[in-house]
Protein backbone atom coordinates (compact mmCIF):
# COMPACT_ATOMS: atom_id res chain seq x y z
CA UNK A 1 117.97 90.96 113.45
CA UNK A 2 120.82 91.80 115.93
CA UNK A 3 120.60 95.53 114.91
CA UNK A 4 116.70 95.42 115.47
CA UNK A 5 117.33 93.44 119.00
CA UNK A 6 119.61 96.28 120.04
CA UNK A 7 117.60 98.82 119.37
CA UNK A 8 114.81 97.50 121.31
CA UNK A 9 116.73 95.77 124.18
CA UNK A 10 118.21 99.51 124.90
CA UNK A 11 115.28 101.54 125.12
CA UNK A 12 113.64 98.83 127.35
CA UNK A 13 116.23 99.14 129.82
CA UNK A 14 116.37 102.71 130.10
CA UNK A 15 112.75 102.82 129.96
CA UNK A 16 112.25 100.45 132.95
CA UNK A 17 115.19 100.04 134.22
CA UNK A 18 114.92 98.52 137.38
CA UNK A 19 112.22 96.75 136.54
CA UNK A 20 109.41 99.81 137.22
CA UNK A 21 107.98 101.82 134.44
CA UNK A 22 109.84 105.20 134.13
CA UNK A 23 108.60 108.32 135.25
CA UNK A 24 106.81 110.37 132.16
CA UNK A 25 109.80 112.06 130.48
CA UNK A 26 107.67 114.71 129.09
CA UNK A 27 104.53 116.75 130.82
CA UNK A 28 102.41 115.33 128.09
CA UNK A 29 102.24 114.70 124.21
CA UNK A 30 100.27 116.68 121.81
CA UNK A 31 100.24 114.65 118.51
CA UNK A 32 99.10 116.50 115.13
CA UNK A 33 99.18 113.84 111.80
CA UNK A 34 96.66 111.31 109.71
CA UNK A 35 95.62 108.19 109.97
CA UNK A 36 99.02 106.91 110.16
CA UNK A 37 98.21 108.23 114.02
CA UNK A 38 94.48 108.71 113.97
CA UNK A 39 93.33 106.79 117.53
CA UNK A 40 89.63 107.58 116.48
CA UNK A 41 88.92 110.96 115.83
CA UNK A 42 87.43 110.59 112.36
CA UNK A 43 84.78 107.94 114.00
CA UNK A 44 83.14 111.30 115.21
CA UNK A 45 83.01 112.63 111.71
CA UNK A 46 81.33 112.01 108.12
CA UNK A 47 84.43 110.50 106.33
CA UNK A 48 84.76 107.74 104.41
CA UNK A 49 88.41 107.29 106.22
CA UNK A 50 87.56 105.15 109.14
CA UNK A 51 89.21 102.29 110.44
CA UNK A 52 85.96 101.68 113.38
CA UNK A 53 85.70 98.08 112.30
CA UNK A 54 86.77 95.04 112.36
CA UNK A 55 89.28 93.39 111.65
CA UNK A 56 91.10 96.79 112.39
CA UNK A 57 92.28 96.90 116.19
CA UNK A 58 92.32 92.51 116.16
CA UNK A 59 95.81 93.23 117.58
CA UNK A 60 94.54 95.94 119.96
CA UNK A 61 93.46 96.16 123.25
CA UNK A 62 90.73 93.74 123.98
CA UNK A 63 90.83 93.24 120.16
CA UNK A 64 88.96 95.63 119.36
CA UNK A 65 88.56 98.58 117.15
CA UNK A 66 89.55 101.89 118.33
CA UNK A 67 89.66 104.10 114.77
CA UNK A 68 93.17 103.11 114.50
CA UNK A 69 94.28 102.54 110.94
CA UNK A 70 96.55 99.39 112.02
CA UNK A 71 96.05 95.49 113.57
CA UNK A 72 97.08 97.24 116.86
CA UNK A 73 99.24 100.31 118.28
CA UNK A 74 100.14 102.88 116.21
CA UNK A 75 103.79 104.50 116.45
CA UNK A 76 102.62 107.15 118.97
CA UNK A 77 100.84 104.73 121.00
CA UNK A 78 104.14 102.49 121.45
CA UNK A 79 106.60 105.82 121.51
CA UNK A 80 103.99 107.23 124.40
CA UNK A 81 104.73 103.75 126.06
CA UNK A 82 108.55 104.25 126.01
CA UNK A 83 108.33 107.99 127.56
CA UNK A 84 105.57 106.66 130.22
CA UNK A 85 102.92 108.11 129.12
CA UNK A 86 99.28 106.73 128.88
CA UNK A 87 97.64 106.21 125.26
CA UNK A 88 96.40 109.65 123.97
CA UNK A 89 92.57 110.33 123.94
CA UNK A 90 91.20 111.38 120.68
CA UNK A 91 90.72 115.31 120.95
CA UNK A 92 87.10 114.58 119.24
CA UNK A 93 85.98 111.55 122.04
CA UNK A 94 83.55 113.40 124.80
CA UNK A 95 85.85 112.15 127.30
CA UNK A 96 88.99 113.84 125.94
CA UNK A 97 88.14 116.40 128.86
CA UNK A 98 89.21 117.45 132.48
CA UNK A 99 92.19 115.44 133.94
CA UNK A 100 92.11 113.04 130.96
CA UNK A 101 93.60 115.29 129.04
CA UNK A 102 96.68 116.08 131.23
CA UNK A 103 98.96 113.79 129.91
CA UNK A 104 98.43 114.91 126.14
CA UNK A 105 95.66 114.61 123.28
CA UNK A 106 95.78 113.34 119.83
CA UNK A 107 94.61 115.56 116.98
CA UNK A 108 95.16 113.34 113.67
CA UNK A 109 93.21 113.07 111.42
CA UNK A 110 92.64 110.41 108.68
CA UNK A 111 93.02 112.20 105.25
CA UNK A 112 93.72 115.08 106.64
CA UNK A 113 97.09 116.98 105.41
CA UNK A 114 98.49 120.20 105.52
CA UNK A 115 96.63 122.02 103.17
CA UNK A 116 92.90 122.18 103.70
CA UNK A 117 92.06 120.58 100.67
CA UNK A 118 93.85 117.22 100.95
CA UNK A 119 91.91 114.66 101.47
CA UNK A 120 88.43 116.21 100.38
CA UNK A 121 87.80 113.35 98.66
CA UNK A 122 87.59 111.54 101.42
CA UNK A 123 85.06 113.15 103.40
CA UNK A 124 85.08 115.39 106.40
CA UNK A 125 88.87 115.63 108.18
CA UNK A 126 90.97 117.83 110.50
CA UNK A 127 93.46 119.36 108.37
CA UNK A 128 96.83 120.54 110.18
CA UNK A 129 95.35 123.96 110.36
CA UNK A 130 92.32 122.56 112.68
CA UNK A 131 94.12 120.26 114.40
CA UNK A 132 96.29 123.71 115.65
CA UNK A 133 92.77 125.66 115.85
CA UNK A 134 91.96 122.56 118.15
CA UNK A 135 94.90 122.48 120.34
CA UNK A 136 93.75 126.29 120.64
CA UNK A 137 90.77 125.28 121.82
CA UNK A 138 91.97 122.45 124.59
CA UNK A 139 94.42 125.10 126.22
CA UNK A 140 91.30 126.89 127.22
CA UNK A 141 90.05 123.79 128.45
CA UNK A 142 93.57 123.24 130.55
CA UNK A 143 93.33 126.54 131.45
CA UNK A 144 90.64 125.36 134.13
CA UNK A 145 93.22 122.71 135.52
CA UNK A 146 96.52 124.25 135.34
CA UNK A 147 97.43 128.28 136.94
CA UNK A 148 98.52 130.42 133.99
CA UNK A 149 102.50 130.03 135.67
CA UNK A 150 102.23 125.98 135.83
CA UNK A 151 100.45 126.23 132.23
CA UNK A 152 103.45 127.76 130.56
CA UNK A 153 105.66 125.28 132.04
CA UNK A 154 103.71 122.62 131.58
CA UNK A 155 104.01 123.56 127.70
CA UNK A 156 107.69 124.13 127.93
CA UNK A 157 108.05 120.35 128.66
CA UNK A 158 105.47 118.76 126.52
CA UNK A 159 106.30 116.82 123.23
CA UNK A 160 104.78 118.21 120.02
CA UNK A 161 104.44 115.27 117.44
CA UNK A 162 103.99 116.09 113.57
CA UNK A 163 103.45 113.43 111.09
CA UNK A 164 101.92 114.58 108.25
CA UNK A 165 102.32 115.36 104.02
CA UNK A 166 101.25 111.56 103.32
CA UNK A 167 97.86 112.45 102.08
CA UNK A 168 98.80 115.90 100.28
CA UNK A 169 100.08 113.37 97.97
CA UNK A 170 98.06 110.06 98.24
CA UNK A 171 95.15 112.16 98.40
CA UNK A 172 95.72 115.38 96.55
CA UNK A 173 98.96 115.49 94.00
CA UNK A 174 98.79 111.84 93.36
CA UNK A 175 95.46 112.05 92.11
CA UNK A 176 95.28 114.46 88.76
CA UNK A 177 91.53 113.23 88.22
CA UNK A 178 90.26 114.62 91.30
CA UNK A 179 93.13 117.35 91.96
CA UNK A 180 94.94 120.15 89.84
CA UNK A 181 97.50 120.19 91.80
CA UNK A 182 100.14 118.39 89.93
CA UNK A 183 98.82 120.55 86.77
CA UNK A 184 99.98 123.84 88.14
CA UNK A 185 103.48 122.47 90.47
CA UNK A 186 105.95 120.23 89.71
CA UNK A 187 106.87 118.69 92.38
CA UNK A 188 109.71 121.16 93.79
CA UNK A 189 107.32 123.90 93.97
CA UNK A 190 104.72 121.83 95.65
CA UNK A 191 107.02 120.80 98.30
CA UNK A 192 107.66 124.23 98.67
CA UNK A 193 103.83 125.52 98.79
CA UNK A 194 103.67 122.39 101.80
CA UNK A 195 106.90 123.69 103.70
CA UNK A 196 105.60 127.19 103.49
CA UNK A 197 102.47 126.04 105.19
CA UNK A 198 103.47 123.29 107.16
CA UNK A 199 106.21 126.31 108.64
CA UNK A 200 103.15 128.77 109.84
CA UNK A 201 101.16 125.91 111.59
CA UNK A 202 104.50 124.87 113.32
CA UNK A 203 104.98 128.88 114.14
CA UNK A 204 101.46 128.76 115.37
CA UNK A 205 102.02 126.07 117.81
CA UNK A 206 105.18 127.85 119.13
CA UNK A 207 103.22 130.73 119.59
CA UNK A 208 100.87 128.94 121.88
CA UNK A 209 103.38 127.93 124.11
CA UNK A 210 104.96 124.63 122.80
CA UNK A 211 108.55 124.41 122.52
CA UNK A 212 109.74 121.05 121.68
CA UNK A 213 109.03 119.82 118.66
CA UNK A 214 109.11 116.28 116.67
CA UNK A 215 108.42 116.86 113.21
CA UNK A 216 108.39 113.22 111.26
CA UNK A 217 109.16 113.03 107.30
CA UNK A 218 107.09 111.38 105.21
CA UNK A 219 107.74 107.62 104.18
CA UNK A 220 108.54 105.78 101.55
CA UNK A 221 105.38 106.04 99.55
CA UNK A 222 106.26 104.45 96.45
CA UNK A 223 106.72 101.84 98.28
CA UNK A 224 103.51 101.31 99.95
CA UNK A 225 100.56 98.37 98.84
CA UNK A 226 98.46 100.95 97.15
CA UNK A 227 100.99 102.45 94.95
CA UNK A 228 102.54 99.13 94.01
CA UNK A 229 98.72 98.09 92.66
CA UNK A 230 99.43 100.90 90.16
CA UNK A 231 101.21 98.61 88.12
CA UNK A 232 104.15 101.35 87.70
CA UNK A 233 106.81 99.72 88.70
CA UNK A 234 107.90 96.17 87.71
CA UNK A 235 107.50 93.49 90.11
CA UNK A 236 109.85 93.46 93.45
CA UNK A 237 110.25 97.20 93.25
CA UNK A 238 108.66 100.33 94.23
CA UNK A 239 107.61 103.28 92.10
CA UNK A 240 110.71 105.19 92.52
CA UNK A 241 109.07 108.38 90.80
CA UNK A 242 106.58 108.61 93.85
CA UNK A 243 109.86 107.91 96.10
CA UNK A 244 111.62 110.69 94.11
CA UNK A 245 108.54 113.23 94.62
CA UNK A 246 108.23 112.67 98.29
CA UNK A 247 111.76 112.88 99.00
CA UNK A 248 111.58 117.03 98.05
CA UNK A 249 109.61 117.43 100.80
CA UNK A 250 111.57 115.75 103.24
CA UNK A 251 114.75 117.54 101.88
CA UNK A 252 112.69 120.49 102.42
CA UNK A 253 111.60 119.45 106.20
CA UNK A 254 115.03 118.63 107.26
CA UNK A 255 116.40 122.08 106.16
CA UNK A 256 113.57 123.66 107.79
CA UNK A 257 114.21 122.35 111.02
CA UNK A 258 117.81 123.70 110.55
CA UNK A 259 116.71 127.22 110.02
CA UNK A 260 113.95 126.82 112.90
CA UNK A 261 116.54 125.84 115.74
CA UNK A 262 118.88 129.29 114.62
CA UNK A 263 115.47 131.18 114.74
CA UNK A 264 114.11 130.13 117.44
CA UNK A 265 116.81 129.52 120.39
CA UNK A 266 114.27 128.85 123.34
CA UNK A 267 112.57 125.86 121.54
CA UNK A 268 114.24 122.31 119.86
CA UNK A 269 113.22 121.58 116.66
CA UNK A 270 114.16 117.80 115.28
CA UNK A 271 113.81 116.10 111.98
CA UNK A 272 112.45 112.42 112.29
CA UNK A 273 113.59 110.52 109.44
CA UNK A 274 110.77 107.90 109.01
CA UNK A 275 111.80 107.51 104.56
CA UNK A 276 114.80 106.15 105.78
CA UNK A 277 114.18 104.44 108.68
CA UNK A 278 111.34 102.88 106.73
CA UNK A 279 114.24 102.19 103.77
CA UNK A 280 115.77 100.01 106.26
CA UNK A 281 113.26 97.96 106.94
CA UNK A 282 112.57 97.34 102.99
CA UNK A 283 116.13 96.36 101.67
CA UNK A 284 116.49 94.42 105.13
CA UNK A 285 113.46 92.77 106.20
CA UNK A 286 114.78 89.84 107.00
CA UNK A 287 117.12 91.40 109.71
CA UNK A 288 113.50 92.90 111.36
CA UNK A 289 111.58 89.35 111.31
CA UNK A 290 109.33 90.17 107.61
CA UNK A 291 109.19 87.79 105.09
CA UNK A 292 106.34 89.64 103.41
CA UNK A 293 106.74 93.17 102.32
CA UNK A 294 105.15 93.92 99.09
CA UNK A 295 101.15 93.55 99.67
CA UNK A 296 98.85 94.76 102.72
CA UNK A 297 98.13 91.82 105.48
CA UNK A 298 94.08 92.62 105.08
CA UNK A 299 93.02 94.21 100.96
CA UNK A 300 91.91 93.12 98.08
CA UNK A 301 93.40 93.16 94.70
CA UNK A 302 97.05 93.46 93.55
CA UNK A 303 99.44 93.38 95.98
CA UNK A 304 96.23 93.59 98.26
CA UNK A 305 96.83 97.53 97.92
CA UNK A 306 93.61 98.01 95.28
CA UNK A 307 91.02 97.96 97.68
CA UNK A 308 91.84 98.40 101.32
CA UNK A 309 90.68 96.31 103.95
CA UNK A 310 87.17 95.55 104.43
CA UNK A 311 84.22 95.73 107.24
CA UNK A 312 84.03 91.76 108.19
CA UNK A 313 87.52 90.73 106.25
CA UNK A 314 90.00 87.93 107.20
CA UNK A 315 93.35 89.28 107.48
CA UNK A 316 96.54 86.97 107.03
CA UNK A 317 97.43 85.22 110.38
CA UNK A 318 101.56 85.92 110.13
CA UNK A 319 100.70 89.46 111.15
CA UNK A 320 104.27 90.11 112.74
CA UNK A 321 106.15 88.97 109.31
CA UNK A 322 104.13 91.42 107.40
CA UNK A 323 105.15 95.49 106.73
CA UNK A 324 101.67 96.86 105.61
CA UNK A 325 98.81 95.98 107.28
CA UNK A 326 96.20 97.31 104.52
CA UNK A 327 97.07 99.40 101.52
CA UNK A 328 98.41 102.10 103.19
CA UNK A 329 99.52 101.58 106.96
CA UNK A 330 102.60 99.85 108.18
CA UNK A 331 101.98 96.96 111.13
CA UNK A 332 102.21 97.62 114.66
CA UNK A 333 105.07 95.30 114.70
CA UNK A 334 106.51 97.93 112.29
CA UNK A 335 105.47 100.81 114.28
CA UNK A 336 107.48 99.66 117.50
CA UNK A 337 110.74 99.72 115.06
CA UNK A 338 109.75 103.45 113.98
CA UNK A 339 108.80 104.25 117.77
CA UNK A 340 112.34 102.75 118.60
CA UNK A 341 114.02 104.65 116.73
CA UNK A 342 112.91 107.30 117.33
CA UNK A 343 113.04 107.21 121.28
CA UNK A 344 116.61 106.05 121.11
CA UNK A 345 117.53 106.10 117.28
CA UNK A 346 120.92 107.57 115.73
CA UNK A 347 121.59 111.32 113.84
CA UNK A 348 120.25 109.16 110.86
CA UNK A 349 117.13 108.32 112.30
CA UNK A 350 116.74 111.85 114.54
CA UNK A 351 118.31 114.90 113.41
CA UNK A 352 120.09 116.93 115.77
CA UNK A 353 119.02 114.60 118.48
CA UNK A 354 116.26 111.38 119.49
CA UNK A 355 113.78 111.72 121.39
CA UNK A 356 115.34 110.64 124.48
CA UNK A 357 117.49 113.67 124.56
CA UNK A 358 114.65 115.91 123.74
CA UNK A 359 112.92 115.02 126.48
CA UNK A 360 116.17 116.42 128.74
CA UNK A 361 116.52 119.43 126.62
CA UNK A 362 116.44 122.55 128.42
């Protein structure tokens, strides 16, 4: 607990330090991921990923449901509130226009992932390649508020947030009734086919103008509500194959970032280590305040992880003590440890540097 208290006593006090919320540290934040992030954009679409009703959002703001996949904030939401900066419109909301969108636009997408076909099963979804097709498409839109010289400056000191790869395995190499995938790859070569297109969407954004760059692993799957329902792994543990499977692809992010910040001199490229940051929390919940971390606070089923949570359901009431909030998203009170540590978090947590130090990058 006195590790977790740190972490979050330190970022408060640089954040508002005398008492006054700190200046934006950052022009604006342009966030690309899944519903790990998604603040409503698949409510405009025909998916069967949509979090637009209750008791999703009981947590948020005016308790109410936004399209966010969690009881309340979501990790960008609470990170945004550590640099200053507002909550991030959903790029498909008919507001998301004008001066709204000055401070930064949110592009995730529940089930979307990097490669087109993730999450096809699910419905309609911005895959990473849209999402950058749709950033395209709001600089043309900022174009009208910001001269071409201000524009490229403005991009210079904007945050680009990545978190995605969840659902290329949830929803794609996880799934060998639905997907063929896992039939062609094992799983080195698939985290190689992601990298290799995760890379030329992260190229694509550079090319556009942005220049620093957050790109988040993915978590601890195994670990998660739904996969525990599987029955794979005895009781108390997680499925360490899915853990094992994941991990490539982190391995494969981290070293990425490596070769993108020799590259690429004029831009920062950092590694966010959410699998072990998310590690931490597991094999030490008690330290963080959980006393439940093994089933979703609103599902049905095993571990509350076979069906996910419900138009109309009761969720538990100990909200705070629990990790997952359905069968695949973490709490908010989890996502203000991950936004922690990533604003302010160690080489473990951000590789080369937080996002504190990002933001002063030049």
């Amino acid at each position: 607990m006195l590790k977790l208290l740190v972490l979050i006593v330190s970022s408060l006090v640089m954040v508002f330090g005398n008492g006054e919320m700190a200046s934006p540290k950052f022009s604006a934040m342009f966030a690309f991921g899944d519903s790990l992030i998604d603040p409503g954009n698949n409510n405009y679409l025909t998916s069967l990923a949509k979090a637009n009703y209750v008791p999703y959002g009981v947590d948020f703001y005016q308790s109410r449901p936004s399209g966010r996949f969690c009881n309340g904030k979501t990790v960008i939401d609470l990170l945004g509130e550590l640099l200053g900066l507002p909550l991030l419109p959903a790029y498909a909301d008919p507001l998301a226009t004008g001066r709204n969108i000055l401070k930064g636009v949110c592009f995730a997408s529940a089930a979307a992932g990097i490669l087109d076909e993730s999450g096809r099963n699910l419905g309609e979804r911005f895959s990473f390649r849209l999402q950058v097709q749709n950033f395209e498409n709001l600089l043309n839109q900022l174009k009208n508020e910001i001269d071409d010289r201000e524009l490229l400056k403005y991009l210079r000191s904007s945050l680009a947030m990545v978190i995605l790869g969840s659902n290329d395995y949830l929803n794609n190499y996880l799934l060998p009734s639905l997907y063929t995938t896992s039939y062609i790859y094992n799983p080195a070569d698939y985290a190689d086919l992601l990298i290799k297109h995760y890379a030329r969407q992260i190229l694509a954004l550079y090319s556009l103008g942005l220049r620093k760059f957050f790109l988040v692993g993915i978590g601890q799957l195994g670990c998660i509500p739904n996969q525990l329902a599987s029955g794979l792994a005895p009781p108390g543990e997680c499925v360490s194959s899915v853990n094992d499977i994941v991990g490539q692809f982190n391995i494969r992010l981290r070293t990425i970032v490596d070769q993108l910040n020799k590259s690429h001199r004029d831009a920062i490229f950092v590694y966010g280590n959410t699998y072990g940051a998310f590690g931490d929390i597991l094999k030490n919940p008690t330290a963080y305040g959980f006393t439940v971390t093994d089933e979703g606070c609103c599902g049905i089923g095993r571990n509350k992880g076979q069906i996910t949570c419900l138009p109309l359901s009761l969720p538990c009431t100990n909200r705070k003590e629990h990790v997952f909030w359905d069968a695949f998203h973490p709490t908010e009170a989890v996502n203000q440890i991950l936004a922690t540590r990533a604003y302010s978090g160690t080489p473990d947590d951000c590789y080369p540097i937080n996002v504190q130090k990002l933001a002063d990058y030049n």
